[in-house]
Every structure is written in C-alpha cells, then in structure tokens.
N, C-alpha and C. Protein backbone atom coordinates (compact mmCIF):
# COMPACT_ATOMS: atom_id res chain seq x y z
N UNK A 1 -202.91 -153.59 -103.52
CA UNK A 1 -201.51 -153.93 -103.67
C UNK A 1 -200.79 -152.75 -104.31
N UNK A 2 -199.93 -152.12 -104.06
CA UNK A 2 -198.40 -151.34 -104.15
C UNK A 2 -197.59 -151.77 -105.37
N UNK A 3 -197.81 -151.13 -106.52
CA UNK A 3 -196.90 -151.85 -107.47
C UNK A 3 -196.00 -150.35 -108.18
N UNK A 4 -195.19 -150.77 -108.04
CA UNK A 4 -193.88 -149.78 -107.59
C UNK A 4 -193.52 -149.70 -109.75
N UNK A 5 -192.56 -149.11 -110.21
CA UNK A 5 -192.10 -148.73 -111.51
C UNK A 5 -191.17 -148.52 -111.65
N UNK A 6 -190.21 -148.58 -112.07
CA UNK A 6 -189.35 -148.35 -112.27
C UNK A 6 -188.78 -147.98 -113.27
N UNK A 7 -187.59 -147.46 -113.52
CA UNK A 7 -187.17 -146.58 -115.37
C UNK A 7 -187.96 -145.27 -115.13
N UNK A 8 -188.48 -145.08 -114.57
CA UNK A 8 -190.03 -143.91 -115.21
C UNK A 8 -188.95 -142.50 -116.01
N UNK A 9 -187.98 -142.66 -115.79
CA UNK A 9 -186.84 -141.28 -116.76
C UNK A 9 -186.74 -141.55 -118.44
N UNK A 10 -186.85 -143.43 -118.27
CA UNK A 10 -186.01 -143.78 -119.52
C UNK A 10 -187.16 -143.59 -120.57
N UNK A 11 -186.89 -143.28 -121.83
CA UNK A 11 -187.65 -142.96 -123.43
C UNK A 11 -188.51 -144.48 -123.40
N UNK A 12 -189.70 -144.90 -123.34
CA UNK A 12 -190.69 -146.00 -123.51
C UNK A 12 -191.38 -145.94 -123.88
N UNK A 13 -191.22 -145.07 -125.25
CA UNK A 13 -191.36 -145.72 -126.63
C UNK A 13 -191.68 -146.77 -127.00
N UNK A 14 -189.95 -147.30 -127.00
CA UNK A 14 -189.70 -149.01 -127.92
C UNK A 14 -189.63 -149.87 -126.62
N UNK A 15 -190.08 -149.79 -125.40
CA UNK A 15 -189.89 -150.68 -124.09
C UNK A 15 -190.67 -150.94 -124.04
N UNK A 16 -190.67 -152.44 -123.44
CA UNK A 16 -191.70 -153.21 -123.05
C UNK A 16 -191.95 -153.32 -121.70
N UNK A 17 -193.30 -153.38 -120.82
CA UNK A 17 -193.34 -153.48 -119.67
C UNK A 17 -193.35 -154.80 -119.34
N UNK A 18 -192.86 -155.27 -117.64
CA UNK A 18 -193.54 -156.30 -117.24
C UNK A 18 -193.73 -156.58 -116.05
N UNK A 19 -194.24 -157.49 -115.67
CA UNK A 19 -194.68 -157.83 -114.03
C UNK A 19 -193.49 -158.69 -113.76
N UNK A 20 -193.03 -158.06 -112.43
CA UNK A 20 -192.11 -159.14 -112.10
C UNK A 20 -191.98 -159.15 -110.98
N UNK A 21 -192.14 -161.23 -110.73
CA UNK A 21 -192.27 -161.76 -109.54
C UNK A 21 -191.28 -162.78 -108.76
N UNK A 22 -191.55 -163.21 -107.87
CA UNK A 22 -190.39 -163.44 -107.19
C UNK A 22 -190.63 -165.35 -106.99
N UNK A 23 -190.06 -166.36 -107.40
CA UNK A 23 -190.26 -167.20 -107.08
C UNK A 23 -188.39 -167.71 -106.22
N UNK A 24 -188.88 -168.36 -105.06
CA UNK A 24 -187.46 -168.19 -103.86
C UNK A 24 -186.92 -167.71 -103.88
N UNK A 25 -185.49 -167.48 -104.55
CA UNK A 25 -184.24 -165.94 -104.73
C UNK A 25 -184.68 -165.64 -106.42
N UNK A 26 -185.44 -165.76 -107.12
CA UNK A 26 -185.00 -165.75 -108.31
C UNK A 26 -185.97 -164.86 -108.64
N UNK A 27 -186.05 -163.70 -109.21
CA UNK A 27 -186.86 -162.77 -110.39
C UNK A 27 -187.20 -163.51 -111.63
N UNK A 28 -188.35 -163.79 -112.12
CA UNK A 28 -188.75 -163.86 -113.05
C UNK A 28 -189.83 -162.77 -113.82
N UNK A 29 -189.85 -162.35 -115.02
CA UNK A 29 -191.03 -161.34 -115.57
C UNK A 29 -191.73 -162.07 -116.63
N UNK A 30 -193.01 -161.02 -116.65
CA UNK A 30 -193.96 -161.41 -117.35
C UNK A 30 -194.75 -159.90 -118.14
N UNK A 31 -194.74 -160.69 -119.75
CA UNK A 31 -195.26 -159.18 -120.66
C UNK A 31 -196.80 -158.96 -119.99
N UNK A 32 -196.60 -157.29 -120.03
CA UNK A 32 -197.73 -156.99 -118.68
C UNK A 32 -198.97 -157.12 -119.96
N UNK A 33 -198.63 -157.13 -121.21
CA UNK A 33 -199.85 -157.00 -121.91
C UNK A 33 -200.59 -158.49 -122.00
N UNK A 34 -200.30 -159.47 -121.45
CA UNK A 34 -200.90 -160.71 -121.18
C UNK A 34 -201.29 -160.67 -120.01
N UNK A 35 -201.06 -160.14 -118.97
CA UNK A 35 -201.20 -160.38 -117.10
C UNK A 35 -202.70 -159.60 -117.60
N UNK A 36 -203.64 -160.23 -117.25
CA UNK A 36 -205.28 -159.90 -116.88
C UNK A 36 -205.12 -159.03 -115.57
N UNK A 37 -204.89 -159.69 -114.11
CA UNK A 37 -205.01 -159.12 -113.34
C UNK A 37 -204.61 -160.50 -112.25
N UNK A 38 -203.63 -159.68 -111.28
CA UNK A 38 -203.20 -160.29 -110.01
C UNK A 38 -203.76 -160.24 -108.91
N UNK A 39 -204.11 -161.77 -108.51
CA UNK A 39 -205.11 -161.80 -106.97
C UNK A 39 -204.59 -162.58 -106.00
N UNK A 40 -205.27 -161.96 -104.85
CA UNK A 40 -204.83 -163.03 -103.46
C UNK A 40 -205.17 -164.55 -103.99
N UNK A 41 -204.74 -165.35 -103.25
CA UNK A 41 -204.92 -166.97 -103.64
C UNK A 41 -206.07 -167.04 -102.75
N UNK A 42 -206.86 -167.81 -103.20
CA UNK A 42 -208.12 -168.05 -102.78
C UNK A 42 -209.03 -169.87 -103.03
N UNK A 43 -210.02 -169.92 -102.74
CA UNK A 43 -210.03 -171.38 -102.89
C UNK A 43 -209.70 -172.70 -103.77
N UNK A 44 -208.73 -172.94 -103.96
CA UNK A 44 -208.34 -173.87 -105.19
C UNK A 44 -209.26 -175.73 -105.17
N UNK A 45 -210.13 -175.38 -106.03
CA UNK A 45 -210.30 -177.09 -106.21
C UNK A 45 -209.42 -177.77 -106.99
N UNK A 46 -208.88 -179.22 -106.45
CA UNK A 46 -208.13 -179.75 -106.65
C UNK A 46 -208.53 -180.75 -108.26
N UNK A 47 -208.41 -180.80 -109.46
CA UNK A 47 -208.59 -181.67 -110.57
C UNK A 47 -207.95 -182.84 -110.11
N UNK A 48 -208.72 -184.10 -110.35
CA UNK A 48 -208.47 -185.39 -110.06
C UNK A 48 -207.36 -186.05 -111.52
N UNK A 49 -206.38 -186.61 -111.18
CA UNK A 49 -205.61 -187.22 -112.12
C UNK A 49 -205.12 -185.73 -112.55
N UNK A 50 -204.90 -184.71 -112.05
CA UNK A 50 -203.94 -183.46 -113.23
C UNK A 50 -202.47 -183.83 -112.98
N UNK A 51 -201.39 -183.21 -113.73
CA UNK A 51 -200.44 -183.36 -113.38
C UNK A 51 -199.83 -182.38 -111.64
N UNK A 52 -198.66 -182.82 -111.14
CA UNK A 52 -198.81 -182.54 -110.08
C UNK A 52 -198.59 -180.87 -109.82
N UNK A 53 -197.80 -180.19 -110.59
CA UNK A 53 -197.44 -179.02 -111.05
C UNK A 53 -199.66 -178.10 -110.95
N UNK A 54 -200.15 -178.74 -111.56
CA UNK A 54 -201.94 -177.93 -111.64
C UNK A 54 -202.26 -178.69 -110.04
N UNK A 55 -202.20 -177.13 -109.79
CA UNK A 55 -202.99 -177.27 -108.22
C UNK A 55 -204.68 -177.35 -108.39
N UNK A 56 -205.14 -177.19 -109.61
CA UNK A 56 -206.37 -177.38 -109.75
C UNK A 56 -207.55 -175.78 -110.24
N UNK A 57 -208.56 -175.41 -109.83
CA UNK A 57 -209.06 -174.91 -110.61
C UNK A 57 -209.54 -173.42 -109.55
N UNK A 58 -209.63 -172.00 -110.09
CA UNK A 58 -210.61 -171.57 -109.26
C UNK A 58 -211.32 -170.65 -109.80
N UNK A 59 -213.08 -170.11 -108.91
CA UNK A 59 -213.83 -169.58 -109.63
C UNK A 59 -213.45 -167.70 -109.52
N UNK A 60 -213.33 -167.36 -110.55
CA UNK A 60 -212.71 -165.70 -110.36
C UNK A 60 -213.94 -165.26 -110.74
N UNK A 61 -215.01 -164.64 -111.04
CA UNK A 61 -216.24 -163.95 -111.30
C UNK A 61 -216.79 -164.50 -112.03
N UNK A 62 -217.24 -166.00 -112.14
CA UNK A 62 -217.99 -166.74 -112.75
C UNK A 62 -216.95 -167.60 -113.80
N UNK A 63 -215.63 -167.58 -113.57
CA UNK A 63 -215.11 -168.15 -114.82
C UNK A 63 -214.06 -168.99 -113.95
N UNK A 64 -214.20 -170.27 -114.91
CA UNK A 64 -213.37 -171.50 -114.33
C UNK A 64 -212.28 -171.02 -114.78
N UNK A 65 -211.01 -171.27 -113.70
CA UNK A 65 -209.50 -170.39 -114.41
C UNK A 65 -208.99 -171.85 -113.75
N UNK A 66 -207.75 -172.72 -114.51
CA UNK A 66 -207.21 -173.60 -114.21
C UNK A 66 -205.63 -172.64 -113.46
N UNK A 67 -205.19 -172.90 -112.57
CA UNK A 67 -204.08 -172.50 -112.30
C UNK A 67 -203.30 -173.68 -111.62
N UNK A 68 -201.93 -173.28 -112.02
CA UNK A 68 -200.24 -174.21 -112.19
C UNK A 68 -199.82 -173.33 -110.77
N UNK A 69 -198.62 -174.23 -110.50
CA UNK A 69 -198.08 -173.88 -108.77
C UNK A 69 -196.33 -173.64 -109.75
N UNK A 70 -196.35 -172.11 -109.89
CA UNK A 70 -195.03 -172.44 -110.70
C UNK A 70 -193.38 -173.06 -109.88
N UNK A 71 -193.53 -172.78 -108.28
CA UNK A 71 -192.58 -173.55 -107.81
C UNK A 71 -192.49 -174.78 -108.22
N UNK A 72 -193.55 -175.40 -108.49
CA UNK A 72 -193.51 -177.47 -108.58
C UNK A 72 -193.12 -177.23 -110.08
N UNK A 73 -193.67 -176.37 -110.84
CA UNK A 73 -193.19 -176.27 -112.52
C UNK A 73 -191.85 -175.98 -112.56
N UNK A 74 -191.56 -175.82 -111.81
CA UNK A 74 -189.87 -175.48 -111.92
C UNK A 74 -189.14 -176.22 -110.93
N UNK A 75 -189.79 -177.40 -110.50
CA UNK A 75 -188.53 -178.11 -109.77
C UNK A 75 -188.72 -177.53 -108.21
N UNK A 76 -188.97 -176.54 -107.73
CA UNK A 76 -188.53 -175.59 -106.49
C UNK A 76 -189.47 -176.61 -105.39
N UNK A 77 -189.09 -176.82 -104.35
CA UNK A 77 -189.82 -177.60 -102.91
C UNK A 77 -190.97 -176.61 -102.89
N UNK A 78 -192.15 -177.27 -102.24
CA UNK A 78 -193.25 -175.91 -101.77
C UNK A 78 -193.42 -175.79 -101.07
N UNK A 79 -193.47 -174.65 -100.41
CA UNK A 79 -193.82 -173.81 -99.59
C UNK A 79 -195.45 -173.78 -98.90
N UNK A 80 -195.44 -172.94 -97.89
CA UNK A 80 -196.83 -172.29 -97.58
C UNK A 80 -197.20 -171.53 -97.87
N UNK A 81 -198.31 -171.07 -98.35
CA UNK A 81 -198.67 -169.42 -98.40
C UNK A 81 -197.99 -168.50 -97.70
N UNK A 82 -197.78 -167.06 -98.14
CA UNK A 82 -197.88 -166.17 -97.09
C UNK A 82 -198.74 -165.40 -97.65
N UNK A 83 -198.56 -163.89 -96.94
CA UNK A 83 -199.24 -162.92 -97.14
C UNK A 83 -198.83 -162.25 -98.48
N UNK A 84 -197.61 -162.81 -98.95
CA UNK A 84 -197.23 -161.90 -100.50
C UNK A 84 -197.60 -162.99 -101.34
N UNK A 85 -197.61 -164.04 -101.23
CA UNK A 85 -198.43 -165.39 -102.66
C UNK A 85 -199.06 -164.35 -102.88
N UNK A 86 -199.26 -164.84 -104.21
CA UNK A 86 -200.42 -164.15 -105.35
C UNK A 86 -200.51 -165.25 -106.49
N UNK A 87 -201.40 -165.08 -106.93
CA UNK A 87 -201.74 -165.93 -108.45
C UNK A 87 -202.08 -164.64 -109.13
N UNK A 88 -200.95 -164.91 -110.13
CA UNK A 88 -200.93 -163.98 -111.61
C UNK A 88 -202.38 -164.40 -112.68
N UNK A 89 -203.09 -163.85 -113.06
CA UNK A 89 -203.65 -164.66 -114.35
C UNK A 89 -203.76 -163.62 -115.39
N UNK A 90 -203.04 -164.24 -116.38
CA UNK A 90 -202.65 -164.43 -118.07
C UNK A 90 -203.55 -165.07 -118.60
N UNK A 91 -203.50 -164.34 -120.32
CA UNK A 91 -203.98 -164.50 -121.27
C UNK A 91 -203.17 -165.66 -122.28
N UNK A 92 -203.35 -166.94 -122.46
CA UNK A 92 -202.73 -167.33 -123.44
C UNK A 92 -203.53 -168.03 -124.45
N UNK A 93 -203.62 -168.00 -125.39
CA UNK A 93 -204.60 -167.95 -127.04
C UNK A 93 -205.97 -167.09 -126.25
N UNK A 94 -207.05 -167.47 -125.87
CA UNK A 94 -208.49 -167.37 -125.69
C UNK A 94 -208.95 -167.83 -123.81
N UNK A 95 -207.51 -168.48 -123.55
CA UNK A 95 -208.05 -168.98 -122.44
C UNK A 95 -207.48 -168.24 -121.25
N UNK A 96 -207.77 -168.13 -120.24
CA UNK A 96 -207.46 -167.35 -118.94
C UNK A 96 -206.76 -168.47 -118.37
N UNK A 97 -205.50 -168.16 -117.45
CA UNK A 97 -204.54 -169.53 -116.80
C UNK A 97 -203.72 -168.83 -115.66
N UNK A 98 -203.82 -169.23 -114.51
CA UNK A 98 -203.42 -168.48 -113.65
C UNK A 98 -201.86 -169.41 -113.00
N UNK A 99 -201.20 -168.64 -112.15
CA UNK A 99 -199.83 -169.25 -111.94
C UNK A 99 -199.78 -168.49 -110.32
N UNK A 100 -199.60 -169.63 -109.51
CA UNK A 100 -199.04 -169.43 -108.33
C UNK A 100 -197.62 -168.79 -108.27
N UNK A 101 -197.42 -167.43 -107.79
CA UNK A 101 -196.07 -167.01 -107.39
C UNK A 101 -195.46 -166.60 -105.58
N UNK A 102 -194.54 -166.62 -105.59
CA UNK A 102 -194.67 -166.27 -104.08
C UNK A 102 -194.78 -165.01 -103.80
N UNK A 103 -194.60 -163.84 -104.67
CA UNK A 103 -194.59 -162.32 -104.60
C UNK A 103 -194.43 -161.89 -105.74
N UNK A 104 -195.42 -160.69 -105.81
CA UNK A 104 -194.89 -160.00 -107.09
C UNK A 104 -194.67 -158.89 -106.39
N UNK A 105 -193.46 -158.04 -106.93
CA UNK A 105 -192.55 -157.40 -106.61
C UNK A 105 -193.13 -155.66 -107.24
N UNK A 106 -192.98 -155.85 -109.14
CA UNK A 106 -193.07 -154.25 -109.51
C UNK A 106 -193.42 -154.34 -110.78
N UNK A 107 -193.70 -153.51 -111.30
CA UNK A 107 -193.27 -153.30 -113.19
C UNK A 107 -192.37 -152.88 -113.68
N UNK A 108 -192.00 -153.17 -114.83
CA UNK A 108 -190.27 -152.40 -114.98
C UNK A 108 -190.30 -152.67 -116.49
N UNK A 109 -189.85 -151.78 -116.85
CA UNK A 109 -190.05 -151.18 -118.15
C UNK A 109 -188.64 -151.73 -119.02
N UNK A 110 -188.27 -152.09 -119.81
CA UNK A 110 -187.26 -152.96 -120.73
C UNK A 110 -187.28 -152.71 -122.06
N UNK A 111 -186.29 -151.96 -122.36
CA UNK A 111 -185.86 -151.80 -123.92
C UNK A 111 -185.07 -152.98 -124.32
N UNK A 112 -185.42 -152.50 -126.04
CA UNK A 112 -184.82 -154.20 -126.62
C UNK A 112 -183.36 -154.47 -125.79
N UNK A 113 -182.40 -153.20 -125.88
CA UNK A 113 -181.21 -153.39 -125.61
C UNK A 113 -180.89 -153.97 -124.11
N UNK A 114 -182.23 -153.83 -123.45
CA UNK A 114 -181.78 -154.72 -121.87
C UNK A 114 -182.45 -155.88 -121.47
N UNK A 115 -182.94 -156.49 -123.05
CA UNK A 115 -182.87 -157.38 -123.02
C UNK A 115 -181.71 -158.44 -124.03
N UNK A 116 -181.67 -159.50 -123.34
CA UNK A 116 -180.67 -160.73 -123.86
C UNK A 116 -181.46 -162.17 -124.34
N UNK A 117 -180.99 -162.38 -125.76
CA UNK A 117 -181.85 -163.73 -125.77
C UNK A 117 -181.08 -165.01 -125.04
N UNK A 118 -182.24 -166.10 -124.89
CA UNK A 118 -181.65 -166.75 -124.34
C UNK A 118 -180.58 -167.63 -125.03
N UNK A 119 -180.48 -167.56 -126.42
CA UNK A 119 -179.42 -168.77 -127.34
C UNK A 119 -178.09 -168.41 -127.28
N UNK A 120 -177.80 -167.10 -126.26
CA UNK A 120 -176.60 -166.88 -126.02
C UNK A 120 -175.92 -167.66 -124.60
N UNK A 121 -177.03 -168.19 -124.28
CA UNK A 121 -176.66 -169.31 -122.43
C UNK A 121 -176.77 -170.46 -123.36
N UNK A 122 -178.02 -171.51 -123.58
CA UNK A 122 -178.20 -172.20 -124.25
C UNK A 122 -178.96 -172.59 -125.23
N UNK A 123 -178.71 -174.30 -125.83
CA UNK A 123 -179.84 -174.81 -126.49
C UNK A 123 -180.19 -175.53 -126.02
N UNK A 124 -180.54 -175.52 -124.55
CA UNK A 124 -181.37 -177.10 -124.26
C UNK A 124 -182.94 -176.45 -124.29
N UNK A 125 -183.49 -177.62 -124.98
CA UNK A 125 -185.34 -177.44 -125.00
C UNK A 125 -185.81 -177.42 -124.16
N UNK A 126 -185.43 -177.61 -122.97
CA UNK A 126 -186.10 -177.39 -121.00
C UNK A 126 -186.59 -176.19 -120.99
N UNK A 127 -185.27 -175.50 -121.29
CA UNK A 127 -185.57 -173.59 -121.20
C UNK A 127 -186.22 -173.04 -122.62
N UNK A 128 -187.45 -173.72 -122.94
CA UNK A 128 -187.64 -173.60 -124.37
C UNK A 128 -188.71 -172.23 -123.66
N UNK A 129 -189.45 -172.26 -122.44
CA UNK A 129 -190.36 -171.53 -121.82
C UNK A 129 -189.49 -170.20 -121.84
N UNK A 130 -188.31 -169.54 -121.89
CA UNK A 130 -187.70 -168.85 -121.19
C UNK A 130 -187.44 -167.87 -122.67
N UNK A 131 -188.14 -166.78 -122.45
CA UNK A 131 -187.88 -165.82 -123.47
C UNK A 131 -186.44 -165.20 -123.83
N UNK A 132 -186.04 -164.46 -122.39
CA UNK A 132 -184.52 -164.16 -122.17
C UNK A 132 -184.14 -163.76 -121.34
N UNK A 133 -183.49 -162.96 -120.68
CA UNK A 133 -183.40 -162.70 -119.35
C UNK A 133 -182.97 -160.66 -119.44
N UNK A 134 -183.82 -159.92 -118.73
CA UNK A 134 -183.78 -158.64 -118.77
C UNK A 134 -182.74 -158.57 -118.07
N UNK A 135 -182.21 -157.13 -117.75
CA UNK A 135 -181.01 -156.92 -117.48
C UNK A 135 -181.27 -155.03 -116.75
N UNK A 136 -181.62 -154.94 -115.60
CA UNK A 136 -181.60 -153.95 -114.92
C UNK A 136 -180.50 -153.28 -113.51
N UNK A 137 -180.17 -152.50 -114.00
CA UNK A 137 -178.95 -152.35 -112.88
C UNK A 137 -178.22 -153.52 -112.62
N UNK A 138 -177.93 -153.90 -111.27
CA UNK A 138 -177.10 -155.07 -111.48
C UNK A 138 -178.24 -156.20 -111.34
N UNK A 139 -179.36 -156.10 -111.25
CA UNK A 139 -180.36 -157.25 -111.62
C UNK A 139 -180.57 -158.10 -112.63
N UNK A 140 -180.89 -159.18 -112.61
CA UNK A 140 -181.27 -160.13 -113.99
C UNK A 140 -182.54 -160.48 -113.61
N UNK A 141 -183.55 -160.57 -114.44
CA UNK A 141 -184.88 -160.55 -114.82
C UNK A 141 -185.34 -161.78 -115.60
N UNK A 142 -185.43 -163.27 -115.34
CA UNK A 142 -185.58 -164.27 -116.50
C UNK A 142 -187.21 -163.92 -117.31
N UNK A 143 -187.41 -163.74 -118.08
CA UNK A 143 -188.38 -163.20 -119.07
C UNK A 143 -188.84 -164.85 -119.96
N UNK A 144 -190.10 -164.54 -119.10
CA UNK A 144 -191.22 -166.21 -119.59
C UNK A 144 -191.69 -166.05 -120.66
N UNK A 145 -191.63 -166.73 -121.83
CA UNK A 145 -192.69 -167.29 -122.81
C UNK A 145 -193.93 -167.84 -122.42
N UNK A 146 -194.95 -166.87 -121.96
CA UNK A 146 -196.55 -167.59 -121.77
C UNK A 146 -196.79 -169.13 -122.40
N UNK A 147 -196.36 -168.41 -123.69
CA UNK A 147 -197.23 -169.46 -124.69
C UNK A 147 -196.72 -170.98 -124.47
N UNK A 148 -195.22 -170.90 -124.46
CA UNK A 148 -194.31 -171.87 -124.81
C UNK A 148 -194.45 -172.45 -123.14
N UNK A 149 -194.45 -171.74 -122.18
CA UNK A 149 -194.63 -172.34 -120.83
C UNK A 149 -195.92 -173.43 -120.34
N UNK A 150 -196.86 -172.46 -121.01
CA UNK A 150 -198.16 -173.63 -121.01
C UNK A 150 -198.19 -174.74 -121.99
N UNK A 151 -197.46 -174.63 -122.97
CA UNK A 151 -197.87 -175.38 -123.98
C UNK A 151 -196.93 -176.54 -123.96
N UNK A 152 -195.66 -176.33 -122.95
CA UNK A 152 -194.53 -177.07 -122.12
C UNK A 152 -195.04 -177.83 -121.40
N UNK A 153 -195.57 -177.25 -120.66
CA UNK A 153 -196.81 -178.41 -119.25
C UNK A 153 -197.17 -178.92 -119.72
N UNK A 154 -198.10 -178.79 -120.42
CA UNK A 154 -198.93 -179.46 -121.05
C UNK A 154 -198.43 -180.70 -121.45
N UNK A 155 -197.01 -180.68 -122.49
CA UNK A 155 -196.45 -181.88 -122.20
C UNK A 155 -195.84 -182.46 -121.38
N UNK A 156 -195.77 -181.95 -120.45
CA UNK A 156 -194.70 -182.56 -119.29
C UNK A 156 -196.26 -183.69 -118.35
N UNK A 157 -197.50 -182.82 -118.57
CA UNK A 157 -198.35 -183.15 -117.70
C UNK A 157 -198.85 -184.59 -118.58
C-alpha cells in the first residue's frame, strides 16, 4: 500500500502525525503512534450476541484481534467491500482492536495550531469519541479519541 505525506516542508518538531481514513465523504484521523499496522480485511468470525457495530473477531499472526465496522459505529448504511477497505488495528490500554474503514488515504502531519478542539462545536457526550477536528488546506480532518471511542462502544454495546 502507497501512503502518501504530506506537510513534509513544515517544522515537525511539535506535530503530530496521523493516519487518515476515509469513511463515505468524510475524513477522519488517527494518532499514528497507536495504529499497529493496516491490513486487507480478511476472514472475520462473527461473536454470537456482540453488539451489532463488532463484526466479530480475526486471527492476525496468532492473536485474537476483536474488530468494530466503524460505518455501523457511526450510524453510516453498509456497504460492500472494495478493494480500498482496510481494517486499521490500534493499540488501546494492552489490547490490540481493529476498525473497519473504507480507505485509508495518507499521513499528515498536524501542529497544535491546526488543530481545533472540539468544545468550540459542542457539548453533547455522543461526540465524547471525537478529539477535534484538524484543519489542512481547505480540508477538515475529524481527529478520534481511541480510548474514549472504544470505551463508548462498549457502552453503547
């Protein structure tokens, strides 16, 4: 896979990188220092009674990785595979957790200043997952809370 960069002029230093993927029209990123490593989708067993959002489980080199379908986590209709799906898998506390996306796109590098928190849109606790939203050229970037996203499901599930 082709993963493109962007900024590469700007001082990144104090910038943070991240992966950012594409779920229907919308960019979302992810801090690259949690992303383990991005793979083709591959055989998913289905967990009996999970919530409907956990497509269920799969084996990556001997290790059970539970992975979430983040379209259904977010409301979005689902789709079919294509050839750009990928499942992201992240680090959150100790455990490996992977997330269905429909494409990941690039890395892109983000100083504090291009980023925005989110308590300047709102306070509703829905978007409690939602770190803030980056801000590149005329792009917007919504920037995920790992922690707060799984730990969201979790209650929702």
């Amino acid at each position: 896979m082709e993963t493109k960069v962007k900024n590469e002029a700007v001082d990144t230093s104090h910038s943070k990188q991240f992966v950012v993927f594409k779920l229907d029209k919308e960019e979302y990123g992810l801090d690259i220092q949690r992303v383990l490593e991005i793979v083709e989708p591959s055989v998913i067993t289905r967990v009996p009674r999970a919530p409907k959002f956990v497509k269920g489980v799969i084996n990556l080199r001997g290790e059970i990785i539970p992975v979430m379908g983040l379209r259904e986590r977010f409301g979005l209709p689902p789709i079919e595979d294509t050839e750009e799906t990928r499942i992201i898998i992240f680090k959150v506390n100790e455990s490996s957790i992977g997330a269905i996306v429909d494409a990941v796109a690039e890395v892109i590098h983000l100083s504090p200043d291009e980023i925005e928190g989110l308590s300047n849109f709102s306070s509703d606790n829905s978007l409690d997952f939602i770190y803030g939203v980056g801000k590149i050229d005329a792009r917007i970037v919504t920037l995920l809370n790992l922690d707060k996203l799984v730990n969201y499901a979790k209650r929702e599930g």
